[in-house]
N, C-alpha and C. Protein backbone atom coordinates (compact mmCIF):
# COMPACT_ATOMS: atom_id res chain seq x y z
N UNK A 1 -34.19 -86.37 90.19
CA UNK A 1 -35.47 -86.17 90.84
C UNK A 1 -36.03 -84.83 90.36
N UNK A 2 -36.94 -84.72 89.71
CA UNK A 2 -37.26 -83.66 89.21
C UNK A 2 -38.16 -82.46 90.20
N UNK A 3 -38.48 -83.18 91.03
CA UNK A 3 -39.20 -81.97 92.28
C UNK A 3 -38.50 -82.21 93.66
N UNK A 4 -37.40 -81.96 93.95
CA UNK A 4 -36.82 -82.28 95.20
C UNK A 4 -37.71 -80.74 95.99
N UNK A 5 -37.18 -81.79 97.45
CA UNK A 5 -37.85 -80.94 98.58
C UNK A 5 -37.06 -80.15 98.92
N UNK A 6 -37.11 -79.00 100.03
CA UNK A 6 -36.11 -78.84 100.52
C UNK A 6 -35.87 -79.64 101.60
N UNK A 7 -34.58 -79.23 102.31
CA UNK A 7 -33.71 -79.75 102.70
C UNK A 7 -34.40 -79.29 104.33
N UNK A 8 -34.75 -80.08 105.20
CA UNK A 8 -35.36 -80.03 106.67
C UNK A 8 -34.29 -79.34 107.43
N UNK A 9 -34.13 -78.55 108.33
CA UNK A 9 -33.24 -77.83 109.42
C UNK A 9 -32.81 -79.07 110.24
N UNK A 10 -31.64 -78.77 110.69
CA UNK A 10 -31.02 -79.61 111.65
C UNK A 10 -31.56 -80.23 112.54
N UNK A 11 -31.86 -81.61 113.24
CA UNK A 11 -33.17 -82.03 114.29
C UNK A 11 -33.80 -81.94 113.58
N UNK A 12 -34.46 -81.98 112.70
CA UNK A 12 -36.12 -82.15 112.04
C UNK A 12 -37.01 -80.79 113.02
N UNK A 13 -38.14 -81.46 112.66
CA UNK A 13 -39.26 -80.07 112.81
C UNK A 13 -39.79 -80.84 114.20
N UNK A 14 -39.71 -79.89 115.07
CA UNK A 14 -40.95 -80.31 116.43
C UNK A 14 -42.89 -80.25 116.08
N UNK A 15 -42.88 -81.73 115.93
CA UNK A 15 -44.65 -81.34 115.48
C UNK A 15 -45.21 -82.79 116.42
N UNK A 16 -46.43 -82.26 116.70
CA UNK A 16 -47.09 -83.95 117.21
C UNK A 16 -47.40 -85.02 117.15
N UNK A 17 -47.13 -86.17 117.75
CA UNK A 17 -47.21 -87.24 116.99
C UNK A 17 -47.86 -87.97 116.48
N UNK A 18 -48.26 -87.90 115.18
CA UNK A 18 -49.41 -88.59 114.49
C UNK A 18 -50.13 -89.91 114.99
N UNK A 19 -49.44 -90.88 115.36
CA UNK A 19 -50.36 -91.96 115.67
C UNK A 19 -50.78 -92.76 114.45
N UNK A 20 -51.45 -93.53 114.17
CA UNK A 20 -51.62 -94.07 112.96
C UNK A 20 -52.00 -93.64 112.19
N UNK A 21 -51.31 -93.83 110.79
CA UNK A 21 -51.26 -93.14 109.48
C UNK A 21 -52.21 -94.08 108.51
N UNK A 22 -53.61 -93.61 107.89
CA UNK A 22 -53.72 -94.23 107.19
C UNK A 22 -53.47 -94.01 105.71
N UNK A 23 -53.03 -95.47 105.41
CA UNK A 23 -52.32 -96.10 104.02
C UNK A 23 -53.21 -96.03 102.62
N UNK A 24 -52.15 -95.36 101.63
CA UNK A 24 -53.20 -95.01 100.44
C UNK A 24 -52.86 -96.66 99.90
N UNK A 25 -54.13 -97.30 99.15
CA UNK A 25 -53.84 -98.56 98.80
C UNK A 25 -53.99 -98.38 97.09
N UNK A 26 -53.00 -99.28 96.58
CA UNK A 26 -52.85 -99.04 95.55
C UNK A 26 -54.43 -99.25 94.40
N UNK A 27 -54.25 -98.75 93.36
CA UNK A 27 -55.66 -98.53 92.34
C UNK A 27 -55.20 -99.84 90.92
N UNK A 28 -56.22 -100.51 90.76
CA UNK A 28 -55.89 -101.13 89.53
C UNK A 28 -56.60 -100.53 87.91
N UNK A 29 -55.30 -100.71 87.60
CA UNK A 29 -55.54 -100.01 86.47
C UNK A 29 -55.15 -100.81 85.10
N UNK A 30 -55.05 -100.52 83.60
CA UNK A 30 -55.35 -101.18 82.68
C UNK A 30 -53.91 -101.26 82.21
N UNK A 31 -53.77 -100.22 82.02
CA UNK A 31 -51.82 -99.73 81.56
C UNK A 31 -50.71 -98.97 82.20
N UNK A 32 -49.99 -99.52 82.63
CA UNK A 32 -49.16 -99.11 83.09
C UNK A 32 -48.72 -97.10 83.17
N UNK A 33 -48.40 -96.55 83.74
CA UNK A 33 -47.94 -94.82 83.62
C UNK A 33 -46.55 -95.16 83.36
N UNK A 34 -45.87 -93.96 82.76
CA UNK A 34 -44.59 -93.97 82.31
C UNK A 34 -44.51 -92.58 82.34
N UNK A 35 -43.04 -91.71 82.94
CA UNK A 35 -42.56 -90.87 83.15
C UNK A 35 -41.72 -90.68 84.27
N UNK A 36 -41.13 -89.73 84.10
CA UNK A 36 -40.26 -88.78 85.89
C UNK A 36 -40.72 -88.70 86.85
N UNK A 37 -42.27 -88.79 86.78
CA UNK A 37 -43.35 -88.53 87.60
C UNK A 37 -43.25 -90.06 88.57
N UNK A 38 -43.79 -90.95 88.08
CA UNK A 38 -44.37 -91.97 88.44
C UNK A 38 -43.31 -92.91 89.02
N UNK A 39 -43.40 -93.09 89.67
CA UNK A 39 -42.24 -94.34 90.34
C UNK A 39 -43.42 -95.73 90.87
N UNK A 40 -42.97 -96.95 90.55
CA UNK A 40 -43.59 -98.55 90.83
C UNK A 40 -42.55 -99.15 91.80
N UNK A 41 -43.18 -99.85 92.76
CA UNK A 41 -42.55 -100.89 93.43
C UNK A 41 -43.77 -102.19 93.01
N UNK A 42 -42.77 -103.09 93.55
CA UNK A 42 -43.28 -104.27 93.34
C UNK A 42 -43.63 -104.72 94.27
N UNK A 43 -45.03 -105.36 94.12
CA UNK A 43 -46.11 -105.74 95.60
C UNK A 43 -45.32 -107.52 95.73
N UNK A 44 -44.76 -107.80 96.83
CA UNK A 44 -44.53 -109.30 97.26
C UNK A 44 -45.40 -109.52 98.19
N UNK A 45 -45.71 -110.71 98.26
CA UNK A 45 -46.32 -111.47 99.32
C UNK A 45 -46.05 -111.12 100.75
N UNK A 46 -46.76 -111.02 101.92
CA UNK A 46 -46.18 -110.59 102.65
C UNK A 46 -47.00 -109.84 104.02
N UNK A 47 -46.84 -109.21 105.01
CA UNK A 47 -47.13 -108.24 105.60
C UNK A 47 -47.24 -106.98 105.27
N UNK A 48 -48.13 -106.25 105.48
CA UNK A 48 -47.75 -104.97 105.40
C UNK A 48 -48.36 -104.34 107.06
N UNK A 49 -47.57 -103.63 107.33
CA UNK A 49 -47.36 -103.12 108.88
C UNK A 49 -46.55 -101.75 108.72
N UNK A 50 -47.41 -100.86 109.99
CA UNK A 50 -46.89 -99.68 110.30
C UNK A 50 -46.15 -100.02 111.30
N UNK A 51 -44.55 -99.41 111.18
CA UNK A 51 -43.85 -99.61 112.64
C UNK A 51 -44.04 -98.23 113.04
N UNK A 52 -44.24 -98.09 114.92
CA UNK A 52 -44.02 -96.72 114.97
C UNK A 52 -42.94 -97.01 116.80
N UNK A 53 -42.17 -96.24 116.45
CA UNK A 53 -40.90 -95.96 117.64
C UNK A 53 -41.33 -94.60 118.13
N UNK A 54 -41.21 -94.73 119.82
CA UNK A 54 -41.72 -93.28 120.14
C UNK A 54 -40.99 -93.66 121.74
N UNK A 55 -39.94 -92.77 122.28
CA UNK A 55 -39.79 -93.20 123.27
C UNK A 55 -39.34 -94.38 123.51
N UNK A 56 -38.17 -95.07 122.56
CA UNK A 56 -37.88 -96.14 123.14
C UNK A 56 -39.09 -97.26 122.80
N UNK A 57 -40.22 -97.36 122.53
CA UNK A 57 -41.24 -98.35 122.45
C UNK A 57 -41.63 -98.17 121.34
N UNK A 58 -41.95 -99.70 120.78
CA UNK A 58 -42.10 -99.89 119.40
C UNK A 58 -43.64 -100.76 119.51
N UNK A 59 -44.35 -100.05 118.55
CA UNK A 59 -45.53 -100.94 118.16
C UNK A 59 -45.89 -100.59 116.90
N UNK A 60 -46.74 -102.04 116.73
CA UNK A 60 -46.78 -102.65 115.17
C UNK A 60 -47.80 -102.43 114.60
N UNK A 61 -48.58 -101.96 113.90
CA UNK A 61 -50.15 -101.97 113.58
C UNK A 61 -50.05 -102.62 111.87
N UNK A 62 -51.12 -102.92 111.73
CA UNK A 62 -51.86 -103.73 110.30
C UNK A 62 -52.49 -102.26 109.92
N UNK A 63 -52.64 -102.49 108.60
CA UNK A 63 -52.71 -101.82 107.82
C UNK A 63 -53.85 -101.01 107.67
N UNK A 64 -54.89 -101.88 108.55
CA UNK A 64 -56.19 -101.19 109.38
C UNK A 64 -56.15 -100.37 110.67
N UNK A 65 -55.40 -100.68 111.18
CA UNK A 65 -54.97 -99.88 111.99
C UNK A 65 -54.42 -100.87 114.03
N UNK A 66 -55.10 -102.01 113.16
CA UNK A 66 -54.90 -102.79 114.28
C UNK A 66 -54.04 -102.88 114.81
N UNK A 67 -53.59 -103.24 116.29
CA UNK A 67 -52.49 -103.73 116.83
C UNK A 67 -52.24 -105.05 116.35
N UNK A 68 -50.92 -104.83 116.49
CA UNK A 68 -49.96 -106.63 116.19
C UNK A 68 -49.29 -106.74 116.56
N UNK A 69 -49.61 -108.06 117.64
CA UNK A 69 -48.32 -108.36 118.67
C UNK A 69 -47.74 -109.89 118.42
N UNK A 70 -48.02 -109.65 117.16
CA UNK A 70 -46.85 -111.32 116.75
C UNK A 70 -45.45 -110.91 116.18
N UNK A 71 -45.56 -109.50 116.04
CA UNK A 71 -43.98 -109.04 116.05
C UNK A 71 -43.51 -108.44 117.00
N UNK A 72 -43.61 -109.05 118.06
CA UNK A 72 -42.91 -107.95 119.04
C UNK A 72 -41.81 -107.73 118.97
N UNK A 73 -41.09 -108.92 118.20
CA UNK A 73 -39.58 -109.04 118.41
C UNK A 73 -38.87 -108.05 117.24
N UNK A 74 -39.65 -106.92 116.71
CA UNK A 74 -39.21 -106.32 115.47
C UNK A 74 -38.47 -105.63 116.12
């Protein structure tokens, strides 16, 4: 890994809780990037969903920011 972070203190950092994060969506482009830099995953079919756990309670949002309660069972 050519830019590692440091290393977070024990317990993580006390900060507030964001709430929904919005998602950078990927850019289409012509040719592929290549380097140390660049890392690809591969897009499958699928959902994409924010889980967020806070207190024991879990909720699901779409990628807009919506609630989704057809996973409750996540």
């Amino acid at each position: 890994m050519p830019y590692p972070l440091p290393k977070p203190p024990p317990g993580g950092i006390k900060a507030n809780y964001p709430g929904f994060i919005e998602p950078a969506f990927a850019t289409s482009i012509d040719k592929v990037r290549v380097g140390e830099r660049w890392v690809h995953e591969i897009k499958f079919d699928g959902y994409r969903v924010q889980v967020h756990l806070r207190d024991a309670a879990v909720k699901v949002f779409t990628r807009r920011g919506f609630a989704e309660r057809r996973f409750s069972k996540v």
